[in-house]
PDB file of N, CA and C in Angstrom:
ATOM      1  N   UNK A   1     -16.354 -20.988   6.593  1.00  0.00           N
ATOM      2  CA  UNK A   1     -15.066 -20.650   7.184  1.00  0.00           C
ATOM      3  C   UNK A   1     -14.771 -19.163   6.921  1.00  0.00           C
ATOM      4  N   UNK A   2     -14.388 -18.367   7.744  1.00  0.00           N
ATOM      5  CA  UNK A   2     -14.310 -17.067   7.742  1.00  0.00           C
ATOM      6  C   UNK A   2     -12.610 -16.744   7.461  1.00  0.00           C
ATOM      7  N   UNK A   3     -12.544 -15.459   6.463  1.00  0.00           N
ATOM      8  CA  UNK A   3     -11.298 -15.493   6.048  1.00  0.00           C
ATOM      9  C   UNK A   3     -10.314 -14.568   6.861  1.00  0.00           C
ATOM     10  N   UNK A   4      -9.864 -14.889   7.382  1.00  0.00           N
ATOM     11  CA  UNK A   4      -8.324 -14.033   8.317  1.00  0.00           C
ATOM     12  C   UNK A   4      -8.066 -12.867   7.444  1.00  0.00           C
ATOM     13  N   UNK A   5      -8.154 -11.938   7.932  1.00  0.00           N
ATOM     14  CA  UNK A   5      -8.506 -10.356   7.959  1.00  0.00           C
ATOM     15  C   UNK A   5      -6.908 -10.142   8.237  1.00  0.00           C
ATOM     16  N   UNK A   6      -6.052  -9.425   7.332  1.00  0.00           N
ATOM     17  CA  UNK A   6      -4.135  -8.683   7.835  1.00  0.00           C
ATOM     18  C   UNK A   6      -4.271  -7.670   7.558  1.00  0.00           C
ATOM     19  N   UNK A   7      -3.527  -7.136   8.086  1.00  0.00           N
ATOM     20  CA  UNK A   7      -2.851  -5.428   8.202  1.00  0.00           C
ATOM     21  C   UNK A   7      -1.206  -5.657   7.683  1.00  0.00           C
ATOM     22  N   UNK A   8      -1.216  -4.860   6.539  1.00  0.00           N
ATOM     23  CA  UNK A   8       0.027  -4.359   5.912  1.00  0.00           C
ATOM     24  C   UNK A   8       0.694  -3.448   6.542  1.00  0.00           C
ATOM     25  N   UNK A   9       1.995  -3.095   6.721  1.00  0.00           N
ATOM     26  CA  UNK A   9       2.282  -1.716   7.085  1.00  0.00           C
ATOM     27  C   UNK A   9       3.436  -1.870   6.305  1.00  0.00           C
ATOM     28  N   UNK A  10       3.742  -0.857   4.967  1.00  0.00           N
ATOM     29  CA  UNK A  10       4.824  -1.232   4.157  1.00  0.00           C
ATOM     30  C   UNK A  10       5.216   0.779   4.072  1.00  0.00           C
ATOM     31  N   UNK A  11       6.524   0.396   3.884  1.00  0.00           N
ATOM     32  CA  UNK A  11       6.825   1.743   3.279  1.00  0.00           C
ATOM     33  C   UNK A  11       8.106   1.533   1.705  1.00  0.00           C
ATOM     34  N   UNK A  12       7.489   2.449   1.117  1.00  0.00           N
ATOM     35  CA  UNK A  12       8.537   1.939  -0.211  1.00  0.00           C
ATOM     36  C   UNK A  12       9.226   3.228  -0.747  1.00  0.00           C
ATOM     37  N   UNK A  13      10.243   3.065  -0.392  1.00  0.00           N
ATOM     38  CA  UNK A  13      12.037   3.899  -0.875  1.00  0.00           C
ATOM     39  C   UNK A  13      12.187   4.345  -2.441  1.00  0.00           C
ATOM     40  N   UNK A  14      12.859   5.057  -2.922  1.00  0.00           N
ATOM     41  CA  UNK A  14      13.676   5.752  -3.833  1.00  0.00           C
ATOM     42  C   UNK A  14      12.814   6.868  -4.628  1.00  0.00           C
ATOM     43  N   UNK A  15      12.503   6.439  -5.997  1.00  0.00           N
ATOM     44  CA  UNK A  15      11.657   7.665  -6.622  1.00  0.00           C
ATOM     45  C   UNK A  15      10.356   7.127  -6.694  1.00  0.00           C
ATOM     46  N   UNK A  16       9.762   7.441  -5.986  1.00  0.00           N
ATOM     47  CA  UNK A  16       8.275   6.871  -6.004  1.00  0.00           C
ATOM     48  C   UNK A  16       7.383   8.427  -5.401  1.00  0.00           C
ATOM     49  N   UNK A  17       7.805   9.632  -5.405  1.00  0.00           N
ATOM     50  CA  UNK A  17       6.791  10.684  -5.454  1.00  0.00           C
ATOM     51  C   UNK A  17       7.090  11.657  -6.571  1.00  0.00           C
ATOM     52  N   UNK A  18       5.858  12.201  -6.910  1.00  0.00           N
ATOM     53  CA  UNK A  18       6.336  12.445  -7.954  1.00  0.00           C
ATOM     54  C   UNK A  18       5.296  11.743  -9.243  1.00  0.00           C
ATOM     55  N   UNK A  19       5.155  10.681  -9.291  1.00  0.00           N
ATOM     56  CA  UNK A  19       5.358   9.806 -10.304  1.00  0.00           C
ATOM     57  C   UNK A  19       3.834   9.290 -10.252  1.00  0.00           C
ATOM     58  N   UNK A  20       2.866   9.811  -9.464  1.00  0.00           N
ATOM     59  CA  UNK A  20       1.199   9.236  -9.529  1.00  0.00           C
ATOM     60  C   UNK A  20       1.504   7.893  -8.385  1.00  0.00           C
ATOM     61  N   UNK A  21       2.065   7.403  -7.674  1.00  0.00           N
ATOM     62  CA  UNK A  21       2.716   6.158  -6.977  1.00  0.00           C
ATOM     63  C   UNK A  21       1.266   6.050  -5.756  1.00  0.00           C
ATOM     64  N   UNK A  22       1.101   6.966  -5.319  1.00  0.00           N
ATOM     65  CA  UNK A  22      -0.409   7.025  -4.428  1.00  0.00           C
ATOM     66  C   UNK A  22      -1.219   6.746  -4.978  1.00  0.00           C
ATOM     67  N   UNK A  23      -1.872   7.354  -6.380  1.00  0.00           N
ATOM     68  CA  UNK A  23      -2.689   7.125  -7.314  1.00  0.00           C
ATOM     69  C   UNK A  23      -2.869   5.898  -8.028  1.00  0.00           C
ATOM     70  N   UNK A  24      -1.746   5.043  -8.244  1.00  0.00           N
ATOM     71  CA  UNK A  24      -1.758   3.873  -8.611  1.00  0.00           C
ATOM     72  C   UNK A  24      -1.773   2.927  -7.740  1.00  0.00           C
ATOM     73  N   UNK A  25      -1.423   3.034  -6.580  1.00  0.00           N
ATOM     74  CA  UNK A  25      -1.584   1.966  -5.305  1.00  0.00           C
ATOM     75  C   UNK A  25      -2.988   2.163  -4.813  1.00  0.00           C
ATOM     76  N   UNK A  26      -3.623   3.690  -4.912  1.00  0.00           N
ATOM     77  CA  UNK A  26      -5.486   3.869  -4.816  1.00  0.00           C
ATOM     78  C   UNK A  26      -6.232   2.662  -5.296  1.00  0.00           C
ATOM     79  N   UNK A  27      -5.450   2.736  -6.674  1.00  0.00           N
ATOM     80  CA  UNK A  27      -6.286   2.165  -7.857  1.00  0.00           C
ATOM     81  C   UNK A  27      -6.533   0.643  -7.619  1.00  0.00           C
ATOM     82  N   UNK A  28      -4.775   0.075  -6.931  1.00  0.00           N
ATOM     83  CA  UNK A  28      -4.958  -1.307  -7.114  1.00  0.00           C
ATOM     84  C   UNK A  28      -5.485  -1.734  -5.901  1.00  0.00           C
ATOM     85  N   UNK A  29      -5.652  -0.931  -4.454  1.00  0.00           N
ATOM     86  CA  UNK A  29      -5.988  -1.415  -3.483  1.00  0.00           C
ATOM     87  C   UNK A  29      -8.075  -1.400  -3.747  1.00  0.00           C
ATOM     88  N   UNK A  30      -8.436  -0.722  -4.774  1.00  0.00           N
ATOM     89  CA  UNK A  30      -9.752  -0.637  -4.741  1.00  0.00           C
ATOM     90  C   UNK A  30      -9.857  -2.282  -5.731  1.00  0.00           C
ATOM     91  N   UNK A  31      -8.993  -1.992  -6.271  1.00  0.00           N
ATOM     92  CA  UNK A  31      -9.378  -3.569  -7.238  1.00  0.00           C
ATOM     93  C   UNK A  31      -9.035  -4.453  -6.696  1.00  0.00           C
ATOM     94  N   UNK A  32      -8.519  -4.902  -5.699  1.00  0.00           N
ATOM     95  CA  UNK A  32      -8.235  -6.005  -4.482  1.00  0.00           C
ATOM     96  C   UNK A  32      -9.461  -5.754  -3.541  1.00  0.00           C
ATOM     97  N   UNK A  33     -10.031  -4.915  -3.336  1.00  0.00           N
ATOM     98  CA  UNK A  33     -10.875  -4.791  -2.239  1.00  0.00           C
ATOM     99  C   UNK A  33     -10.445  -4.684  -0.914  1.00  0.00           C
ATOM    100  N   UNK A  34      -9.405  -3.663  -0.751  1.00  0.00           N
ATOM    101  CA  UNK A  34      -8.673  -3.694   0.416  1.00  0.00           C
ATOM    102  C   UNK A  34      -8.923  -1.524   1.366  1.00  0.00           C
ATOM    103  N   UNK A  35      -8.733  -1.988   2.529  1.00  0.00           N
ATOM    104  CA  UNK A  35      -8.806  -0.379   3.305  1.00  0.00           C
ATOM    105  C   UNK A  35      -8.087   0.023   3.642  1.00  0.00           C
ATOM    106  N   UNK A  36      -7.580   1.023   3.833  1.00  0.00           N
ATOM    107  CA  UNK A  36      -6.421   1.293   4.411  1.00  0.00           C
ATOM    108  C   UNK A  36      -6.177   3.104   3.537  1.00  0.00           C
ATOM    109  N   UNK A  37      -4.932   3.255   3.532  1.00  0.00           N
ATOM    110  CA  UNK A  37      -4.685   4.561   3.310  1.00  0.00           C
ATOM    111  C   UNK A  37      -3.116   4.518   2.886  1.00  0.00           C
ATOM    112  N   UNK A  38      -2.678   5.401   1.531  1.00  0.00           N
ATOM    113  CA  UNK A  38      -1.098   5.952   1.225  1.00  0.00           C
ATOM    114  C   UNK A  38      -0.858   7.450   1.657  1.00  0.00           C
ATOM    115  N   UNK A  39       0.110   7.119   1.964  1.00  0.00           N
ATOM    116  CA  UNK A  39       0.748   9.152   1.831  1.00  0.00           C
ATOM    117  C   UNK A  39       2.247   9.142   1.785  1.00  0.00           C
ATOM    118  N   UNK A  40       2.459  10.119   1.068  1.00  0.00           N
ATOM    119  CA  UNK A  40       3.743  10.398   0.815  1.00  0.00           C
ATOM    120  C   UNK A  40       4.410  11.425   2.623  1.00  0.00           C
ATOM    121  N   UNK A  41       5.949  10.720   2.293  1.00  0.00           N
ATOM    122  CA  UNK A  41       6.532  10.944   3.830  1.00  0.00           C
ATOM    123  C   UNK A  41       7.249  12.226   3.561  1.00  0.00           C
ATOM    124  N   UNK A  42       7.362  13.127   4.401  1.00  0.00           N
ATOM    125  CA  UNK A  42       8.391  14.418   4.368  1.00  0.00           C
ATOM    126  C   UNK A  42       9.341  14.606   3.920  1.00  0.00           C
ATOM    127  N   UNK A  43      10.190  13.140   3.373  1.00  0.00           N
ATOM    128  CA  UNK A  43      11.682  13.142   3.523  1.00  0.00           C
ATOM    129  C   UNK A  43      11.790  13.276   1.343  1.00  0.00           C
ATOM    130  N   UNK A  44      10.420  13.165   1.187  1.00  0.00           N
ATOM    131  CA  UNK A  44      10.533  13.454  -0.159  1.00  0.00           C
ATOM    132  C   UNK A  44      10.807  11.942  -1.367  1.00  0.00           C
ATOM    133  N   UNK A  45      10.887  11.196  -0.758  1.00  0.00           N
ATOM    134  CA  UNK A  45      11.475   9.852  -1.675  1.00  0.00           C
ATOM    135  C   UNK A  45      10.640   8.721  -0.887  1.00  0.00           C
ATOM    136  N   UNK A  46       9.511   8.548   0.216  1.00  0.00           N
ATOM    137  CA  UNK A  46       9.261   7.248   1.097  1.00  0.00           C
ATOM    138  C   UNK A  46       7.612   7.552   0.459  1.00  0.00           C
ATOM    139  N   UNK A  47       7.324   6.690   0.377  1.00  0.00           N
ATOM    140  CA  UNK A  47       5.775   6.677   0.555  1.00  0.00           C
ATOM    141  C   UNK A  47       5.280   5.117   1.763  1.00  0.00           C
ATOM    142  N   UNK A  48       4.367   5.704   2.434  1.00  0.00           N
ATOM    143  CA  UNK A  48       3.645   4.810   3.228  1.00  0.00           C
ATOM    144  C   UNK A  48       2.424   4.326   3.005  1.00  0.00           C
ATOM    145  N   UNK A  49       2.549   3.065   3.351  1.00  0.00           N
ATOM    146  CA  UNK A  49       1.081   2.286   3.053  1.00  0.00           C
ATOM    147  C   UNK A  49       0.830   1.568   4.249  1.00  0.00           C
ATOM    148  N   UNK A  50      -0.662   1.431   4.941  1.00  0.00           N
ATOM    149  CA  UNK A  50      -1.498   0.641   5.542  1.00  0.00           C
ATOM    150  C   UNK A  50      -2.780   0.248   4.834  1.00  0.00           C
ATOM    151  N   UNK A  51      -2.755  -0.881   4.740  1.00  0.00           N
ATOM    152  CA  UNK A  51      -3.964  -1.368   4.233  1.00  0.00           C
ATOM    153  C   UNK A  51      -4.127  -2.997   4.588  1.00  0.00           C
ATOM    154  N   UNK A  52      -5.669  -3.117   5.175  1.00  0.00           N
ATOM    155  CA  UNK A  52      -6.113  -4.226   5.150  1.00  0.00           C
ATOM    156  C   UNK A  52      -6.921  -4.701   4.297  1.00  0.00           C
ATOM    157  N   UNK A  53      -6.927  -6.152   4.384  1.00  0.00           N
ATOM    158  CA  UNK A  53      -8.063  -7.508   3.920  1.00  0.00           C
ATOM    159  C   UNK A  53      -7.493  -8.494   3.787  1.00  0.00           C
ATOM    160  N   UNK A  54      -7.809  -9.398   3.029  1.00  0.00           N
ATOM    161  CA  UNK A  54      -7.114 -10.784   3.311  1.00  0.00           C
ATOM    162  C   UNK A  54      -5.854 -10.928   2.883  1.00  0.00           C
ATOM    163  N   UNK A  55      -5.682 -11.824   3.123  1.00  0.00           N
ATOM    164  CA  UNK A  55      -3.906 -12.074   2.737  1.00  0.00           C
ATOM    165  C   UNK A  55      -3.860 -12.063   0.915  1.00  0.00           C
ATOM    166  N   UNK A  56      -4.693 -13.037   0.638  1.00  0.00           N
ATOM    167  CA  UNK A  56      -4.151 -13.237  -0.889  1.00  0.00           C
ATOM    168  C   UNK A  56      -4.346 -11.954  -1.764  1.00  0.00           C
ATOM    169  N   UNK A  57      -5.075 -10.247  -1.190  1.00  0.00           N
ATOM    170  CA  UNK A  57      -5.446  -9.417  -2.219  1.00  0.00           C
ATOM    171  C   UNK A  57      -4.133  -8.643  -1.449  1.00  0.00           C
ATOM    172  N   UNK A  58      -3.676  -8.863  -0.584  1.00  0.00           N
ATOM    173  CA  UNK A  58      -2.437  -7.782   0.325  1.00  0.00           C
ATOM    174  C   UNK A  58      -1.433  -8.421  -0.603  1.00  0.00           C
ATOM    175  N   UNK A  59      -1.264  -9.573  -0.477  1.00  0.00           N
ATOM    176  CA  UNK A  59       0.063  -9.847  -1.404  1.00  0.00           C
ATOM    177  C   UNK A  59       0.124  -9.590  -2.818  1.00  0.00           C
ATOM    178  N   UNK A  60      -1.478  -9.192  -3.300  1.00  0.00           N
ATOM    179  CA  UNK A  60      -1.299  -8.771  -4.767  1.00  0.00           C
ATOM    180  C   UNK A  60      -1.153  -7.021  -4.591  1.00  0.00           C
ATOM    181  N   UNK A  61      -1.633  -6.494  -3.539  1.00  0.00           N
ATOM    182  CA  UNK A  61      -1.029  -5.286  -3.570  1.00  0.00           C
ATOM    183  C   UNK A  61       1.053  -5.216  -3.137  1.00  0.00           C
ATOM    184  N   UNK A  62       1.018  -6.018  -2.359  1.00  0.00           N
ATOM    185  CA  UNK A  62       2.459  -6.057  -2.007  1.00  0.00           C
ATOM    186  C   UNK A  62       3.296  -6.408  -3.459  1.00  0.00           C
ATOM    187  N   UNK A  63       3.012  -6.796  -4.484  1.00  0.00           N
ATOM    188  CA  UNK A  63       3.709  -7.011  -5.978  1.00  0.00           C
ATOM    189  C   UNK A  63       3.435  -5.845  -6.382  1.00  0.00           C
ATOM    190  N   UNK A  64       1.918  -5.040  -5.778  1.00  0.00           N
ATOM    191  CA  UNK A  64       2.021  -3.860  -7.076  1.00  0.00           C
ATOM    192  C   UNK A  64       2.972  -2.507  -6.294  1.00  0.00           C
ATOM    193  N   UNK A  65       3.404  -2.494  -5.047  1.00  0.00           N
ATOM    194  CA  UNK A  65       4.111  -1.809  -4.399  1.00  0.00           C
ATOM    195  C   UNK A  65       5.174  -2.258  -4.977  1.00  0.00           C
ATOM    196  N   UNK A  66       6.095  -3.408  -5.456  1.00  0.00           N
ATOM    197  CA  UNK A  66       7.149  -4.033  -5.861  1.00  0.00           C
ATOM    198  C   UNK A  66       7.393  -3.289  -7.208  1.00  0.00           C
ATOM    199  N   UNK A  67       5.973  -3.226  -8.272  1.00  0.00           N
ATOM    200  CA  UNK A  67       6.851  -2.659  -9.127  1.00  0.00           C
ATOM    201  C   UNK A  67       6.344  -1.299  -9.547  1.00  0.00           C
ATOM    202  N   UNK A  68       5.366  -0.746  -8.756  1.00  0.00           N
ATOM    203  CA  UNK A  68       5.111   0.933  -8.884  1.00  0.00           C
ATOM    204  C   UNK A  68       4.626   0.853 -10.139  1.00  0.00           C
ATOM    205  N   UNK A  69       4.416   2.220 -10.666  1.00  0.00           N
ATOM    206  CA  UNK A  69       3.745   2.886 -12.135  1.00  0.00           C
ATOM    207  C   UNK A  69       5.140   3.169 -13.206  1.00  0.00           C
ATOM    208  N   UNK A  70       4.809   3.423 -14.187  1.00  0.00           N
ATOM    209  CA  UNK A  70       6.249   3.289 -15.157  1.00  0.00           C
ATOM    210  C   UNK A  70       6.926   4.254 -14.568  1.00  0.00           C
ATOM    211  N   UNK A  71       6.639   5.501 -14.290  1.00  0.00           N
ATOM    212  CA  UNK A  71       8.109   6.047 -13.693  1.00  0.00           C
ATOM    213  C   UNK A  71       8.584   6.222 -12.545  1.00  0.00           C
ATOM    214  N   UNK A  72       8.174   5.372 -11.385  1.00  0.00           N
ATOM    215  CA  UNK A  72       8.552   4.815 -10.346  1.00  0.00           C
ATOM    216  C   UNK A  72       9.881   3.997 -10.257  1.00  0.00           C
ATOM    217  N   UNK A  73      10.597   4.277  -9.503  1.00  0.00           N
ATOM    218  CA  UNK A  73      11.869   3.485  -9.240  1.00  0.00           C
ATOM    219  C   UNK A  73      11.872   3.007  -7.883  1.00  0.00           C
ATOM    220  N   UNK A  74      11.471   1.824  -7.312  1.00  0.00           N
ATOM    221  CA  UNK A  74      11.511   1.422  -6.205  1.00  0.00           C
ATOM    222  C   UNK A  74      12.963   0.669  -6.087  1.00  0.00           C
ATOM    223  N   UNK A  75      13.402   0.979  -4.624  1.00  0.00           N
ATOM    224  CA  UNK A  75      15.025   0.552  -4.400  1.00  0.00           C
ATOM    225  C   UNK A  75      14.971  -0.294  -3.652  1.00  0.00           C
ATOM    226  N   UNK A  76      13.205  -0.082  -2.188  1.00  0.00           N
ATOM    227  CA  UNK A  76      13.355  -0.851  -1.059  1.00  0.00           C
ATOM    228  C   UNK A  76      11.864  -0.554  -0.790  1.00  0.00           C
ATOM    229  N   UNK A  77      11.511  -1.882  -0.377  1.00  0.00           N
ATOM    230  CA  UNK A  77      10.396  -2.189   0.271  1.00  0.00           C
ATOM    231  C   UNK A  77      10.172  -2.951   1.508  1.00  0.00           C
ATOM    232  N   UNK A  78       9.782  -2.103   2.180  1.00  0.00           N
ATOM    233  CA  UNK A  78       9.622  -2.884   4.219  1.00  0.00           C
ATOM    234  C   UNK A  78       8.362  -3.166   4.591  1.00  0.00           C
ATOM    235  N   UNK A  79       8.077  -4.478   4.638  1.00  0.00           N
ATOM    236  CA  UNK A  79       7.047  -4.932   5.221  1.00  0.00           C
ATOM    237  C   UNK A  79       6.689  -5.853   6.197  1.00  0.00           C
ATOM    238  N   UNK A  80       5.798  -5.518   7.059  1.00  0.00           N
ATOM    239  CA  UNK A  80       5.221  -5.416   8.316  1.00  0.00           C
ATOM    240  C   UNK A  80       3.725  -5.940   7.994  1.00  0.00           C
ATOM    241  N   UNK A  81       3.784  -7.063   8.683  1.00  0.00           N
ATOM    242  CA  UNK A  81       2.263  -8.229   8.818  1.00  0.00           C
ATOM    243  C   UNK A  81       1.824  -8.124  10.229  1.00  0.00           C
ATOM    244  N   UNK A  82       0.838  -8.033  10.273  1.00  0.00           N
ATOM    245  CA  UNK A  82      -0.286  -7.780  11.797  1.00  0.00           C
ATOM    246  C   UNK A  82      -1.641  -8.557  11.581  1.00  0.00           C
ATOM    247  N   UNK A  83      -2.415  -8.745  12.594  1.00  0.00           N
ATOM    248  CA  UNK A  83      -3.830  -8.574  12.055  1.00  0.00           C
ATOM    249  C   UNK A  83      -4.448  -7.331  12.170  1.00  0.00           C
ATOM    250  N   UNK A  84      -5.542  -7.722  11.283  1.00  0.00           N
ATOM    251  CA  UNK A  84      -6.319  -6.381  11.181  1.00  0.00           C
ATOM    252  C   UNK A  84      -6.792  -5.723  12.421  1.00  0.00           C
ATOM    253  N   UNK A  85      -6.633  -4.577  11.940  1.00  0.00           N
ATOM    254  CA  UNK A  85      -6.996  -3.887  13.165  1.00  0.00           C
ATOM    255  C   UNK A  85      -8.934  -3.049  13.097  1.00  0.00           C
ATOM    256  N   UNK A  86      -9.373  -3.481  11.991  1.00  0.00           N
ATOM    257  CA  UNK A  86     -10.350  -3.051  11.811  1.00  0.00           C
ATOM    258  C   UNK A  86     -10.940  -1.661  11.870  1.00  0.00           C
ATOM    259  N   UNK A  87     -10.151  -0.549  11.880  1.00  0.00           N
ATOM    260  CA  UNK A  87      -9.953   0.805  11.816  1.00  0.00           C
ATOM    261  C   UNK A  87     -10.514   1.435  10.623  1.00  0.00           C
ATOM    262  N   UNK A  88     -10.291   1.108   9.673  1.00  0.00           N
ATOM    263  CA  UNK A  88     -10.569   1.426   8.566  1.00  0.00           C
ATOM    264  C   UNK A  88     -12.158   1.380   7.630  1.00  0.00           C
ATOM    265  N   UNK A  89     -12.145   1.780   6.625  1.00  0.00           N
ATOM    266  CA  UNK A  89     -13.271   1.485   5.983  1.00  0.00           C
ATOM    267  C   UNK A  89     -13.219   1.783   4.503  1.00  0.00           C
ATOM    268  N   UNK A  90     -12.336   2.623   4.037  1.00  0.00           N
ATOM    269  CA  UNK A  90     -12.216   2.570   2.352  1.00  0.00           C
ATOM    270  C   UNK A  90     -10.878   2.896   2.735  1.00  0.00           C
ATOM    271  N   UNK A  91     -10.244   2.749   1.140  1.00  0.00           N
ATOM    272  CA  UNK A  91      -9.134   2.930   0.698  1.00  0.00           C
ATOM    273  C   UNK A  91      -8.573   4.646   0.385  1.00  0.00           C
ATOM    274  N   UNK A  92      -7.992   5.459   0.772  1.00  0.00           N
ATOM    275  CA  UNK A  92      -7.589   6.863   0.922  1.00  0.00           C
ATOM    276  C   UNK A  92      -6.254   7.189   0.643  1.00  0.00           C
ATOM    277  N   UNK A  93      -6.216   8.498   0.028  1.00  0.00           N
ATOM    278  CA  UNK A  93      -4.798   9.092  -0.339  1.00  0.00           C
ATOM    279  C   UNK A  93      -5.112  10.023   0.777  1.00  0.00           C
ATOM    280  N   UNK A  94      -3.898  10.095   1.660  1.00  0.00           N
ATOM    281  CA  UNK A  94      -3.611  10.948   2.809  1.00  0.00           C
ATOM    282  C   UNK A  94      -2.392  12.026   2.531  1.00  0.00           C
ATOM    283  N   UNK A  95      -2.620  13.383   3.075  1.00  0.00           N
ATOM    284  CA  UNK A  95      -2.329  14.117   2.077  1.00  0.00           C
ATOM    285  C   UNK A  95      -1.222  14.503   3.826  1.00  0.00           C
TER     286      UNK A  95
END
């Protein structure tokens, strides 16, 4: 049985640049085994995430977006379920 392949599209609010918040979502999307890419947004406080693979390693990245690195303050998290779009191929900090 072949496992259903999702696409995340989350963006997460308050103090989360700054703080390694790309660097630690790198980290956990390589230890889930997931592709996709973070970057911090213009407005100075949003960071964005796309990343695929299966559901059960997206929802363990979607907890580690929930509670960021110790000096991360997340206020709000928006997320957006798709299927994969198969675009991807490793996990990337987008600058």
């Amino acid at each position: 049985m072949a496992v259903r392949l999702l696409h995340l599209h989350a963006l997460v609010y308050r103090h989360v640049q700054g703080v390694s918040f790309r660097a630690y979502i790198l980290s956990a999307a390589k230890k889930y085994s997931l592709v996709g890419w973070v970057k911090n947004l213009p407005d100075g406080r949003t960071v964005e995430i796309r990343a695929e693979g299966s559901e059960p390693a997206l929802k363990q990245l979607e907890e580690a977006l929930r509670r960021g690195p110790s000096n991360a303050c997340v206020e709000k998290l928006d997320c957006q379920w798709q299927d994969s779009s198969g675009l991807f191929n490793k996990f990337e900090i987008r600058l």
